[in-house]
Protein backbone atom coordinates (compact mmCIF):
# COMPACT_ATOMS: atom_id res chain seq x y z
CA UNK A 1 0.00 0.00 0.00
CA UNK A 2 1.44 3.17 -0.64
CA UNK A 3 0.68 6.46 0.76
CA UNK A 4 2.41 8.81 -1.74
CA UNK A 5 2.05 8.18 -5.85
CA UNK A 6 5.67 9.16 -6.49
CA UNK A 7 8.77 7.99 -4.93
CA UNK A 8 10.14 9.38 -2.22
CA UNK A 9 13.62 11.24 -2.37
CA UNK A 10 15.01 11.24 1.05
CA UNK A 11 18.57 11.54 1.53
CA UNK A 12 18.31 9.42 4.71
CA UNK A 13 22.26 8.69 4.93
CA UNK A 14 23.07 12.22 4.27
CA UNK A 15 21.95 12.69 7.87
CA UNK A 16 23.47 9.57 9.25
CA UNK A 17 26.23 11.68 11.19
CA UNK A 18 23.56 13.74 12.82
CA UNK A 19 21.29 10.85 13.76
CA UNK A 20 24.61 8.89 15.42
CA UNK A 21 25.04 12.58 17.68
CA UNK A 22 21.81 11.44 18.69
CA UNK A 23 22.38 8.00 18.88
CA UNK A 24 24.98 7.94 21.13
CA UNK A 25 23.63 11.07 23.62
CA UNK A 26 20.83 8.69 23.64
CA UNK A 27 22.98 5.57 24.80
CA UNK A 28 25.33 7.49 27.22
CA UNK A 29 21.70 8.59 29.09
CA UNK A 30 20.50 5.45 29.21
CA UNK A 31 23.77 3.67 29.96
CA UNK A 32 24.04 6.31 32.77
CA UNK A 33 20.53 5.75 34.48
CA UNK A 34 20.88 2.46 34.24
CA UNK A 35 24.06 2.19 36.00
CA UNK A 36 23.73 5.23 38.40
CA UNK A 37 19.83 5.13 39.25
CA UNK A 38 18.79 1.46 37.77
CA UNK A 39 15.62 0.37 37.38
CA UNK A 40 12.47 0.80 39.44
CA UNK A 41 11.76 -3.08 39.51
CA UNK A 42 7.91 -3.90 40.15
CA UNK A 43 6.67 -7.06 43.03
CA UNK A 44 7.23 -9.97 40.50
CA UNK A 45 11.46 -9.35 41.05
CA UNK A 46 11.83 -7.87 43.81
CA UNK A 47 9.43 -9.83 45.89
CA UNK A 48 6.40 -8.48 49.04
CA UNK A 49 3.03 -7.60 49.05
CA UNK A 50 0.74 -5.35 46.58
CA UNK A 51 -2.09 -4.34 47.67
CA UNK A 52 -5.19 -2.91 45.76
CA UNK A 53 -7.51 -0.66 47.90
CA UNK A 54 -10.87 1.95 46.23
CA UNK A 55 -12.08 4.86 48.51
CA UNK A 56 -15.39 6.00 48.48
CA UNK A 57 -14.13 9.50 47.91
CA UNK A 58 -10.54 10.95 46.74
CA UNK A 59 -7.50 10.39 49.32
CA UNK A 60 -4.58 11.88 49.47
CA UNK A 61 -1.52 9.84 49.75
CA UNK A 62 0.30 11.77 52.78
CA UNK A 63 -2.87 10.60 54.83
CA UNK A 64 -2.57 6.87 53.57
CA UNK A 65 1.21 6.98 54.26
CA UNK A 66 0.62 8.40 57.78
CA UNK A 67 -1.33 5.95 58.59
CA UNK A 68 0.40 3.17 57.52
CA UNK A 69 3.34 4.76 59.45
CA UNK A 70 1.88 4.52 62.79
CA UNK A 71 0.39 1.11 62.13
CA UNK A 72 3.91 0.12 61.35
CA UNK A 73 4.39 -0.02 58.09
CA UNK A 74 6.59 2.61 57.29
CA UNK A 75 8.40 1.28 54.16
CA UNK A 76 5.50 1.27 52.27
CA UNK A 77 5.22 2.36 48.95
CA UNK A 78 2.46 4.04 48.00
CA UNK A 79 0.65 5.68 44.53
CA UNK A 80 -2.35 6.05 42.96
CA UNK A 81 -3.51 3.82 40.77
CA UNK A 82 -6.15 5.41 37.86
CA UNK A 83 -7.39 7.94 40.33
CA UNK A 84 -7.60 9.24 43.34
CA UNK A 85 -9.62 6.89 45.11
CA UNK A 86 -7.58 4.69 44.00
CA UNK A 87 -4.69 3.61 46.09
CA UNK A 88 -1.69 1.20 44.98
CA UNK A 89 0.33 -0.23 48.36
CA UNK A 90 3.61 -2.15 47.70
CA UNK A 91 5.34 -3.40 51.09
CA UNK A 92 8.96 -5.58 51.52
CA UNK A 93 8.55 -9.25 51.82
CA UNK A 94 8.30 -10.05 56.02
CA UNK A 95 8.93 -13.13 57.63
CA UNK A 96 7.22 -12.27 60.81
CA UNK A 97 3.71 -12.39 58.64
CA UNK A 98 1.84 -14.36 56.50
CA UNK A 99 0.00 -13.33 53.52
CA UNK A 100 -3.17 -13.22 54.66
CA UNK A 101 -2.19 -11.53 58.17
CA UNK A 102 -0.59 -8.67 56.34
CA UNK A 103 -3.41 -8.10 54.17
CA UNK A 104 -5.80 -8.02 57.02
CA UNK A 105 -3.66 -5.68 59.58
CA UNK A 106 -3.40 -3.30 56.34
CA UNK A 107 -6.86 -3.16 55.43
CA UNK A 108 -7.99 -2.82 59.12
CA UNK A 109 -5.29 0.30 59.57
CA UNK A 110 -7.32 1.68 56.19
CA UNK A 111 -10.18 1.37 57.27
CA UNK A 112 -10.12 3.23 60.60
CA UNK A 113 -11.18 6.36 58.81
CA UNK A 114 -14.76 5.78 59.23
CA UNK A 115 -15.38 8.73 57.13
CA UNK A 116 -13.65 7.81 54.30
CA UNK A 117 -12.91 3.59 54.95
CA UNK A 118 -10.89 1.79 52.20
CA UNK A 119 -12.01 -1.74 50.23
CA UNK A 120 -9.81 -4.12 49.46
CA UNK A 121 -9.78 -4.83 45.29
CA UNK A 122 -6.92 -7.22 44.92
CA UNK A 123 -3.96 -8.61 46.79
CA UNK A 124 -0.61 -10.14 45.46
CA UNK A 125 1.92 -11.85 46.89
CA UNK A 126 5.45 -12.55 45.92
CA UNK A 127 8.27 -14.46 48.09
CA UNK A 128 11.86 -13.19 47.37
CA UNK A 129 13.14 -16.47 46.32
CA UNK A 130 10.23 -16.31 43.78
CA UNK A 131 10.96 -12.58 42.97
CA UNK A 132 15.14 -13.98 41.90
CA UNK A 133 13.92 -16.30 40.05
CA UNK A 134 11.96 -14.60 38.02
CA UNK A 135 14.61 -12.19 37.73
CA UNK A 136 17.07 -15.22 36.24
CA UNK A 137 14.74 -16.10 34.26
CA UNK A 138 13.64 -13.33 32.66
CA UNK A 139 17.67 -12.11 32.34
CA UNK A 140 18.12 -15.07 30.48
CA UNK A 141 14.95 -15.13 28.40
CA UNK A 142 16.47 -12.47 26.73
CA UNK A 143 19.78 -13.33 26.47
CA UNK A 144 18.13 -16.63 24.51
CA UNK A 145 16.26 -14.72 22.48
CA UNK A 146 18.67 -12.23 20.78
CA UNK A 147 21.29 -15.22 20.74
CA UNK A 148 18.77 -16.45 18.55
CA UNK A 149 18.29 -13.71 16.12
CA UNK A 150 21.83 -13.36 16.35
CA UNK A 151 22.51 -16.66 14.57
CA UNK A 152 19.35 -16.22 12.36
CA UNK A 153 20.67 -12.92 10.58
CA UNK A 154 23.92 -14.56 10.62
CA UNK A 155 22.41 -17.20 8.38
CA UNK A 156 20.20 -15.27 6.36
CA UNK A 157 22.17 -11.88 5.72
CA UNK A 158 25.59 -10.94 4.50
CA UNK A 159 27.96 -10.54 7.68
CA UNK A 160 27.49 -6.86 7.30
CA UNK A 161 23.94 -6.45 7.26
CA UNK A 162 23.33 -9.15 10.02
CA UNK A 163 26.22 -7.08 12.38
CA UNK A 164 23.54 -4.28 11.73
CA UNK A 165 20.52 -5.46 12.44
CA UNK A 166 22.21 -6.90 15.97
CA UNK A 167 23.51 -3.14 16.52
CA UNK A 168 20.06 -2.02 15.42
CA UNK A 169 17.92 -4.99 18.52
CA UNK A 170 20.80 -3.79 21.38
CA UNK A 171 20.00 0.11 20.34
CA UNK A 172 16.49 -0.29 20.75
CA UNK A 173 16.56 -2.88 24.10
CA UNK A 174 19.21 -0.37 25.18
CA UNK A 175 17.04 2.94 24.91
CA UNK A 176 14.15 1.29 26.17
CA UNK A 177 15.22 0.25 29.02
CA UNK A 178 17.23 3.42 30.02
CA UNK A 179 14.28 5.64 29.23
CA UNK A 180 12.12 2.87 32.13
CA UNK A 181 14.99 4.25 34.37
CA UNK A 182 15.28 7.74 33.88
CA UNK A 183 11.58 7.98 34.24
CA UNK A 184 11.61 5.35 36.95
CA UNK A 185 8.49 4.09 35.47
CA UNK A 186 7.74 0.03 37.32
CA UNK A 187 9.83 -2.75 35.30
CA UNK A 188 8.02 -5.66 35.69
CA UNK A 189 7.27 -8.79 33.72
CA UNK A 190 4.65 -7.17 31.89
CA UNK A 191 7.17 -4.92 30.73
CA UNK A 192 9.98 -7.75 29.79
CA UNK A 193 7.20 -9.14 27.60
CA UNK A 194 6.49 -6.13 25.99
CA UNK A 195 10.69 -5.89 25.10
CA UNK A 196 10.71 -8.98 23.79
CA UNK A 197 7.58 -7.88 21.57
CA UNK A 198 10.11 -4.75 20.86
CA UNK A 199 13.13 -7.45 19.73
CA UNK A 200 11.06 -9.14 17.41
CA UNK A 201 8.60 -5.98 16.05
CA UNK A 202 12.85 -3.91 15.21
CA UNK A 203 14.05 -7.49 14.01
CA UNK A 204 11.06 -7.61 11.26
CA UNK A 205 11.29 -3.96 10.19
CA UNK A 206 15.12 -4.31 9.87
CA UNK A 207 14.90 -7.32 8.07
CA UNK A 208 12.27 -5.89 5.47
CA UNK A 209 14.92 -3.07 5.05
CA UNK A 210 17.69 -5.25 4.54
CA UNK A 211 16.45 -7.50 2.32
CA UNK A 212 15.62 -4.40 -0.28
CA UNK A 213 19.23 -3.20 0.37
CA UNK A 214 20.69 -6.82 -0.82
CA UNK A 215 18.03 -7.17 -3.68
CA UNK A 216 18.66 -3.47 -5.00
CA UNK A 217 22.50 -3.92 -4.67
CA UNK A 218 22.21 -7.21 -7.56
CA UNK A 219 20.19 -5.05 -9.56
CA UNK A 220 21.08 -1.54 -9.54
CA UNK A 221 23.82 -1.54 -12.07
CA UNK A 222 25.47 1.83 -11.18
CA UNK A 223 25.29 3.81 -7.91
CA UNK A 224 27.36 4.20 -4.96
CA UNK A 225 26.30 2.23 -2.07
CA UNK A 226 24.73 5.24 -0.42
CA UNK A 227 22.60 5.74 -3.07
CA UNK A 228 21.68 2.10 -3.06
CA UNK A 229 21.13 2.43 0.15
CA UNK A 230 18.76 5.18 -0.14
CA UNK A 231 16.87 3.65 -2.69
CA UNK A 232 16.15 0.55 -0.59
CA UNK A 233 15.24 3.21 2.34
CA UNK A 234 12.60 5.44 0.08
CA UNK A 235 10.99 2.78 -1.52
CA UNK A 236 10.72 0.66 1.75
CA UNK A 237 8.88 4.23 3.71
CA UNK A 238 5.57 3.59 2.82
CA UNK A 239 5.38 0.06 4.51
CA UNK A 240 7.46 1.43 7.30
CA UNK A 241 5.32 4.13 8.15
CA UNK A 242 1.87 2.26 7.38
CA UNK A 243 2.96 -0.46 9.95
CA UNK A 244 4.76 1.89 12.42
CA UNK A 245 1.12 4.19 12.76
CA UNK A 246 -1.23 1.36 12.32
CA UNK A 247 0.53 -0.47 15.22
CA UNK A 248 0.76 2.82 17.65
CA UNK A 249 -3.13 3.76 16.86
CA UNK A 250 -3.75 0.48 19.04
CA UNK A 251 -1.21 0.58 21.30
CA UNK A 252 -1.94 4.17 22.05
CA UNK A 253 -5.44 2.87 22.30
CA UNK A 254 -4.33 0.65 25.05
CA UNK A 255 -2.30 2.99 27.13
CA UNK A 256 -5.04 5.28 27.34
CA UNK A 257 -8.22 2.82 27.88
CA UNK A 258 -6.32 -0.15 29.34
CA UNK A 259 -6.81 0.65 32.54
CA UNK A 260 -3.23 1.26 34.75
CA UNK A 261 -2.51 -2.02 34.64
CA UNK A 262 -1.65 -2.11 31.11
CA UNK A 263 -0.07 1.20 31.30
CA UNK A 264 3.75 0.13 31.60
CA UNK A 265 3.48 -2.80 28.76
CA UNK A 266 1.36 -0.20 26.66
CA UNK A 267 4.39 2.49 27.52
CA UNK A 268 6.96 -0.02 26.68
CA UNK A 269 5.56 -1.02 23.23
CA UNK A 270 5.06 2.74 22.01
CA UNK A 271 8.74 3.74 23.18
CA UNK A 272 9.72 0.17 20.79
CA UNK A 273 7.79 1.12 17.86
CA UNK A 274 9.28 4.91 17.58
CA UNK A 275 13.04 3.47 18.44
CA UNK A 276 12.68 0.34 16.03
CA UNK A 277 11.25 2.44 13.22
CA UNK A 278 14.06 4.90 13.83
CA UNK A 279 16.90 2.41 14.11
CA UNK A 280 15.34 0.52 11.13
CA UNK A 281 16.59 3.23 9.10
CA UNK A 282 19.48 4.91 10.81
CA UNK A 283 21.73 2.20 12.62
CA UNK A 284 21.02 -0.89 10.97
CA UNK A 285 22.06 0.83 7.07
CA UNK A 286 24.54 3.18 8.27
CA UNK A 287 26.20 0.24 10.42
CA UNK A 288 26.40 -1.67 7.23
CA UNK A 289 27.79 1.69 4.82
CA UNK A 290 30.51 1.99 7.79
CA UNK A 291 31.59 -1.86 7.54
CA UNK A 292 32.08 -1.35 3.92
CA UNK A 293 28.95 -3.37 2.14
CA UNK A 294 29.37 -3.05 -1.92
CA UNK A 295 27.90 -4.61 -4.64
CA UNK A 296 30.95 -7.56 -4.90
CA UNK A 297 29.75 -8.30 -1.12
CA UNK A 298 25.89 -8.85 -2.12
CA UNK A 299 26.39 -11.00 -5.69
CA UNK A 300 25.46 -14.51 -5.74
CA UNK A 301 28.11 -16.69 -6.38
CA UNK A 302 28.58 -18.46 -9.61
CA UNK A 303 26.82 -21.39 -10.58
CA UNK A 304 28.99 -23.70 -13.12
CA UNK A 305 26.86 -24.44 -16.22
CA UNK A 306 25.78 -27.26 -17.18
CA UNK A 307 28.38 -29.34 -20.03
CA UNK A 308 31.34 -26.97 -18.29
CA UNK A 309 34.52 -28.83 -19.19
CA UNK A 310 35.57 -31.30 -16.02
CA UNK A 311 39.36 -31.46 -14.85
CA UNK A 312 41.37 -33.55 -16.80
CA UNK A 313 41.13 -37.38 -15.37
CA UNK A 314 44.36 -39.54 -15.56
């Protein structure tokens, strides 16, 4: 489907300087957050309690935290969730209570306002051991999973083009997960899925890119490779851009009618689909132009015809 009659004429690569400024500012801030300020990991790693609690009326957060406080819970962390009668409670994993017990003191401490008592929506429970497991696992999910696409591209794609498609899936995990620490916006496994639906959503829109680059390298006769290049670029916009905005209309859809619970996963996705797009075009190609890709590099090699004269036999 295309959106314009005529061919686009964009000199992507002429820009490819100023969009690796960019690149890298945007790596050095997310290599920074992550290493100075991490990331804000929800209950399913880090282990404890979350409670769920509705007000009749709005409630402000100092009071909820106050009283928690004096019931003994001062470590508690505590947001709204939707709105203000809304009330999100996280608390550290306790040996000296159960579940259940917790739950119960909590809710009782809430709902000693008789003016405005609390309800109980949903609890959810998570023992530490649980919460590093699920931290090795998910770690290794996905180191499996771009090990994977590593040897995939290695198979499919010329060495050059498969080094930038890798460069192109650690840009986008990279940014991703520095902007869900400079924002300190809840990591969870929600959120892990949603990268690995970034991996594979970059991996296909590099791949599409890639495979005009090699096809239009066989059969554009003359042109530098940065022309070649930006062939393969303009003429591959239109599907770019139709799947980029098709795919944020619903997850945009999400974030905003999802409800909070969706909000991180929704988050995740939309900061994936802007990065991928963008790395689609200017890390995967440029990575590839700065390797040295030519035509000789792209040309299938020569089949031997059939009735070719053997080697002499004694």
């Amino acid at each position: 489907m295309k959106l314009y009659k005529k061919s686009f004429r964009i000199d992507f690569m002429g820009k490819r300087r100023l969009a690796l400024i960019f690149s890298v500012a945007l790596l050095l801030t997310s290599l920074g957050s992550l290493i100075f300020q991490g990331l804000n990991f929800g209950i399913d790693f880090t282990g404890g309690t979350l409670l769920e609690v509705g007000y009749e009326q709005p409630v402000e957060l100092s009071d909820v935290r106050q009283d928690l406080g004096e019931a003994g819970f001062g470590g508690a962390i505590v947001q709204h969730f939707g709105t203000t009668r809304d009330v999100l409670i996280r608390l550290a994993p306790g040996a000296e209570r159960n579940n259940a017990e917790l739950s119960n003191e909590v809710l009782a401490t809430l709902q000693a306002n008789g003016d405005n008592p609390a309800t109980m929506r949903r609890v959810e429970f998570v023992g530490p051991k649980v919460g590093e497991e699920l931290t090795e696992q998910g770690g290794l999910a996905m180191l499996y999973a771009l090990i994977g696409i590593l040897i995939y591209v290695s198979l499919r794609f010329e060495y050059r083009l498969a080094i930038g498609s890798v460069a192109a899936l650690v840009h986008d995990v990279l940014i991703v997960l520095g902007l869900f620490s400079l924002l300190q916006l809840e990591f969870d496994l929600t959120v892990l899925a949603a990268l690995l639906a970034v991996i594979g959503y970059s991996l296909n829109d590099t791949i599409v890119v890639s495979d005009r680059i090699r096809e239009n390298f066989r059969k554009i006769r003359k042109g530098t490779a940065v022309q070649v290049v930006n062939t393969s670029l303009n003429q591959t916009l239109s599907r770019t851009v139709m799947t980029s905005l098709t795919t944020l209309l619903v997850l945009f859809a999400l974030f905003i009618f999802g409800g909070e619970a969706i909000h991180s996963f929704s988050m995740a996705l939309i900061m994936g689909v802007l990065v991928g797009t963008y790395s689609s075009i200017y890390i995967a190609s440029p990575t590839a132009l700065a390797l040295g890709i030519s035509k000789g590099d792209l040309m299938p090699a020569p089949v031997p015809k059939e009735g070719a004269k053997l080697d002499d036999r004694p």
